[in-house]
C-alpha atoms as a PDB file:
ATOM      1  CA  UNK A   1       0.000   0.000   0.000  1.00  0.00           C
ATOM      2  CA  UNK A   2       3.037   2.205   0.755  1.00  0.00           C
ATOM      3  CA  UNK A   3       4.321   1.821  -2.871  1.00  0.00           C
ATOM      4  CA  UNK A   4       0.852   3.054  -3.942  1.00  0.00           C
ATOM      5  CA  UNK A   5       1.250   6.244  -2.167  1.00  0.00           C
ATOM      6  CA  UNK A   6       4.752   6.685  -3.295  1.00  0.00           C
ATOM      7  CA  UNK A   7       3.628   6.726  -6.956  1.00  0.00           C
ATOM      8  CA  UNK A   8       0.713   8.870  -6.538  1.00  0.00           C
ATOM      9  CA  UNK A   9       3.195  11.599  -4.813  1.00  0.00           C
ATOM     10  CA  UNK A  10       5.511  11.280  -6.998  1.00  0.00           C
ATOM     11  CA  UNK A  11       3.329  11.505 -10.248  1.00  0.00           C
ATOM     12  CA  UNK A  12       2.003  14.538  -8.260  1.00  0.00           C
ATOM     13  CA  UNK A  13       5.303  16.085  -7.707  1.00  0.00           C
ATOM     14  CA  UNK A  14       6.547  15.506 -11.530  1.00  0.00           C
ATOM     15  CA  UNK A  15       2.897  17.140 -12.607  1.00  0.00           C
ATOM     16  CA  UNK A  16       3.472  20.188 -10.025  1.00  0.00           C
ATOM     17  CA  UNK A  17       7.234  20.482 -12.255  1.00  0.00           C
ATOM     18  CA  UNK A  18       5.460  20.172 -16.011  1.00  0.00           C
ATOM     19  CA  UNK A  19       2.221  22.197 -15.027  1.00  0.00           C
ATOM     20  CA  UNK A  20       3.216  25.744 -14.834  1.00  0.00           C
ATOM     21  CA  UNK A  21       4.636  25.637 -18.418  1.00  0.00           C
ATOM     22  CA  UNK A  22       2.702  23.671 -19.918  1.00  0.00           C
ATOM     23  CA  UNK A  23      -0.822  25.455 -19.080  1.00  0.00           C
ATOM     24  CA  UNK A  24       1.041  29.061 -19.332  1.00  0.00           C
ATOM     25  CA  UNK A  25       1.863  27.473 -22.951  1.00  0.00           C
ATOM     26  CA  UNK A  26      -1.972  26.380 -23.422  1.00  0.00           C
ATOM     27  CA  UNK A  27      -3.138  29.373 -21.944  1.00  0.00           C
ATOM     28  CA  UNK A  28      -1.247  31.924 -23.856  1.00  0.00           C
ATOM     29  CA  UNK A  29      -2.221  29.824 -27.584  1.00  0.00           C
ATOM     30  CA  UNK A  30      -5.621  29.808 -26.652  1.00  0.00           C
ATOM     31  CA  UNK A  31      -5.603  33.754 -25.588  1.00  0.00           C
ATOM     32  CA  UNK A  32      -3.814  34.546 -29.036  1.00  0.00           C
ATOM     33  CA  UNK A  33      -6.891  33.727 -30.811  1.00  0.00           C
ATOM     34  CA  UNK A  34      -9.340  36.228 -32.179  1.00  0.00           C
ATOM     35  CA  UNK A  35     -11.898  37.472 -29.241  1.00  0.00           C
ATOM     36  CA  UNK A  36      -9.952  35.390 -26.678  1.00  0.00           C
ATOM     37  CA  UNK A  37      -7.858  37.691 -25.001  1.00  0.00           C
ATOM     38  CA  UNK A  38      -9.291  37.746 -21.389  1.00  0.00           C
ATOM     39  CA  UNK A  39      -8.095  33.983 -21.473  1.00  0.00           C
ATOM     40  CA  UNK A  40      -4.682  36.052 -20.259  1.00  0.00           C
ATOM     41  CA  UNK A  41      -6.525  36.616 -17.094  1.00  0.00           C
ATOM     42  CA  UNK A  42      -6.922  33.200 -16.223  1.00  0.00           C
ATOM     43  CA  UNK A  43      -3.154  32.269 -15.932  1.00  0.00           C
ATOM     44  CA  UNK A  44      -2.439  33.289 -12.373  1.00  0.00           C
ATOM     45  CA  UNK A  45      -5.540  31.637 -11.012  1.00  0.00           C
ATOM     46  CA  UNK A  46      -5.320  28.361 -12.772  1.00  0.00           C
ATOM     47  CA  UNK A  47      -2.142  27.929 -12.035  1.00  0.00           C
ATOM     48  CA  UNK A  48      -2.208  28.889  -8.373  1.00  0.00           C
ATOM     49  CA  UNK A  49      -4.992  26.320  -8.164  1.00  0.00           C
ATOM     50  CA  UNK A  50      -3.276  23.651 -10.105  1.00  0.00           C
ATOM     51  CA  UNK A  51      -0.314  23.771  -7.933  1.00  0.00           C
ATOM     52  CA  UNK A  52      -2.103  23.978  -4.612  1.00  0.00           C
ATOM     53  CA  UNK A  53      -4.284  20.665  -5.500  1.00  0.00           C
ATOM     54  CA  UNK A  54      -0.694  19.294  -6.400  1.00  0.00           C
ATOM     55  CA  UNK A  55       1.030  19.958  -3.536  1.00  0.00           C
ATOM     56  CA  UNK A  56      -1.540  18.814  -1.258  1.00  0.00           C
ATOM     57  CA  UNK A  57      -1.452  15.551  -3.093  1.00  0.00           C
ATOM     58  CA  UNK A  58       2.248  15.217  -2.464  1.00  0.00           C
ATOM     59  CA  UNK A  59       1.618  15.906   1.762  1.00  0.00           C
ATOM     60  CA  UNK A  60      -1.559  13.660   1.318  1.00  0.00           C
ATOM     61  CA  UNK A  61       0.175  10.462  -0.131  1.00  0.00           C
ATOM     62  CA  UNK A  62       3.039  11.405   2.053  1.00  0.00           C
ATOM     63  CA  UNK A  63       1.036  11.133   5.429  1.00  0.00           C
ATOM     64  CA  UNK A  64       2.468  14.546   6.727  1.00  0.00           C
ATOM     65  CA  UNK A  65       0.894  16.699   8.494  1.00  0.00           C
ATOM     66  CA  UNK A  66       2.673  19.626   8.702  1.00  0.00           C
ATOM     67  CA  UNK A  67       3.579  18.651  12.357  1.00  0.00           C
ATOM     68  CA  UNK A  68       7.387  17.612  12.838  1.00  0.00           C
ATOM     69  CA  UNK A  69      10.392  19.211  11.072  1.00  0.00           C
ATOM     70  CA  UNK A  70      10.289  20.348   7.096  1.00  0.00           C
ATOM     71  CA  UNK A  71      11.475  17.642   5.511  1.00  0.00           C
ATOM     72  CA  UNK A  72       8.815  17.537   2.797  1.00  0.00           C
ATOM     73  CA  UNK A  73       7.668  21.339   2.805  1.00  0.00           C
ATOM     74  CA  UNK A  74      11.547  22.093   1.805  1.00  0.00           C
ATOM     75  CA  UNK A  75      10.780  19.398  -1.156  1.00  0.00           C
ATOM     76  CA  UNK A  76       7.895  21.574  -2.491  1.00  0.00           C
ATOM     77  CA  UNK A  77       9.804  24.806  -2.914  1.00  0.00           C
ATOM     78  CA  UNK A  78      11.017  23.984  -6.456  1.00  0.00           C
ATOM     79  CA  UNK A  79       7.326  23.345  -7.150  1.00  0.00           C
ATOM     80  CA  UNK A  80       6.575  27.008  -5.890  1.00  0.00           C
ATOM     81  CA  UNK A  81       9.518  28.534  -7.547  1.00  0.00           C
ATOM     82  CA  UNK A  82       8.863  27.144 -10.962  1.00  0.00           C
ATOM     83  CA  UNK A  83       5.245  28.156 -10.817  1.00  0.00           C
ATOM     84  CA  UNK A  84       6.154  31.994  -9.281  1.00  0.00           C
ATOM     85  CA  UNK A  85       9.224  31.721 -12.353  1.00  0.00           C
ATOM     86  CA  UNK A  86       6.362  31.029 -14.855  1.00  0.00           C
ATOM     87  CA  UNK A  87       3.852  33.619 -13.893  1.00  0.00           C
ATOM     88  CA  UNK A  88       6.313  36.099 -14.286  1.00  0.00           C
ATOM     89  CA  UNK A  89       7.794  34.871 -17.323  1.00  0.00           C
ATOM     90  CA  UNK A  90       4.220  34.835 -19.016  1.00  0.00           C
ATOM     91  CA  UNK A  91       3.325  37.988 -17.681  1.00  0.00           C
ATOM     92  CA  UNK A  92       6.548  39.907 -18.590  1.00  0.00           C
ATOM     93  CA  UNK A  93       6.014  38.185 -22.230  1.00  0.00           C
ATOM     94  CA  UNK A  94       2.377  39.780 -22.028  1.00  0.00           C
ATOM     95  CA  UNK A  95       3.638  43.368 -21.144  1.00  0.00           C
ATOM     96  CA  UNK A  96       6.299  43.357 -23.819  1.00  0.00           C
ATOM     97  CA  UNK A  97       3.627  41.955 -26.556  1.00  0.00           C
ATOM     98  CA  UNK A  98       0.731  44.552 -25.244  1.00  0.00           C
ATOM     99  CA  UNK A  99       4.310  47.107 -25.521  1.00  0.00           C
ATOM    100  CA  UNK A 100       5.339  46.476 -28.591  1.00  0.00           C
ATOM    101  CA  UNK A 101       1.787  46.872 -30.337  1.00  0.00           C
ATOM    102  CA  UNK A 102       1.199  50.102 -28.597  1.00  0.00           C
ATOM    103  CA  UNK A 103       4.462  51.051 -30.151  1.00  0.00           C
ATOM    104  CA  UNK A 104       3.642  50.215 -33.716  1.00  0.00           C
END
């Protein structure tokens, strides 16, 4: 039973690595589409929710409770800094595109 708990963390904690560029990816293609560009508003909030759910999984299948020293809450912060890394990245890129067509 332990090994199933293992494997759903894990496939949690390699999800919470691939999800913040690959939705900002999906979410900025869909956006670029004609009449589509409030999609842009729903990066930060999907995911911020996307990586919360994940990260809960991970203390979930771990059994931890937050109690006890920070063994697994250390393990989370490249999860945290690759999402905060993304939403800046995507909305940098957005400033610069909404820049550069104000420009021309």
């Amino acid at each position: 039973m332990e090994a199933v708990f293992f494997v759903i963390g894990a496939v949690a904690y390699i999800s919470g690595l691939v999800l913040p560029v690959a939705a900002a990816r999906y979410i900025w293609r869909q956006s670029a589409r004609p009449g589509r560009a409030w999609g842009h508003a729903l990066c930060l909030p999907v995911l911020l929710a996307g990586e919360y759910a994940l990260i809960w999984i991970v203390f979930w299948a771990a059994h931890d409770d937050g109690e006890g020293p920070p063994g697994l809450g250390l393990a989370v912060i490249p999860i945290v800094l690759l999402t905060a890394a993304s939403v800046l990245a995507y909305y940098l890129a957005l400033a610069w595109r909404l820049f550069r067509r104000a420009l021309a």
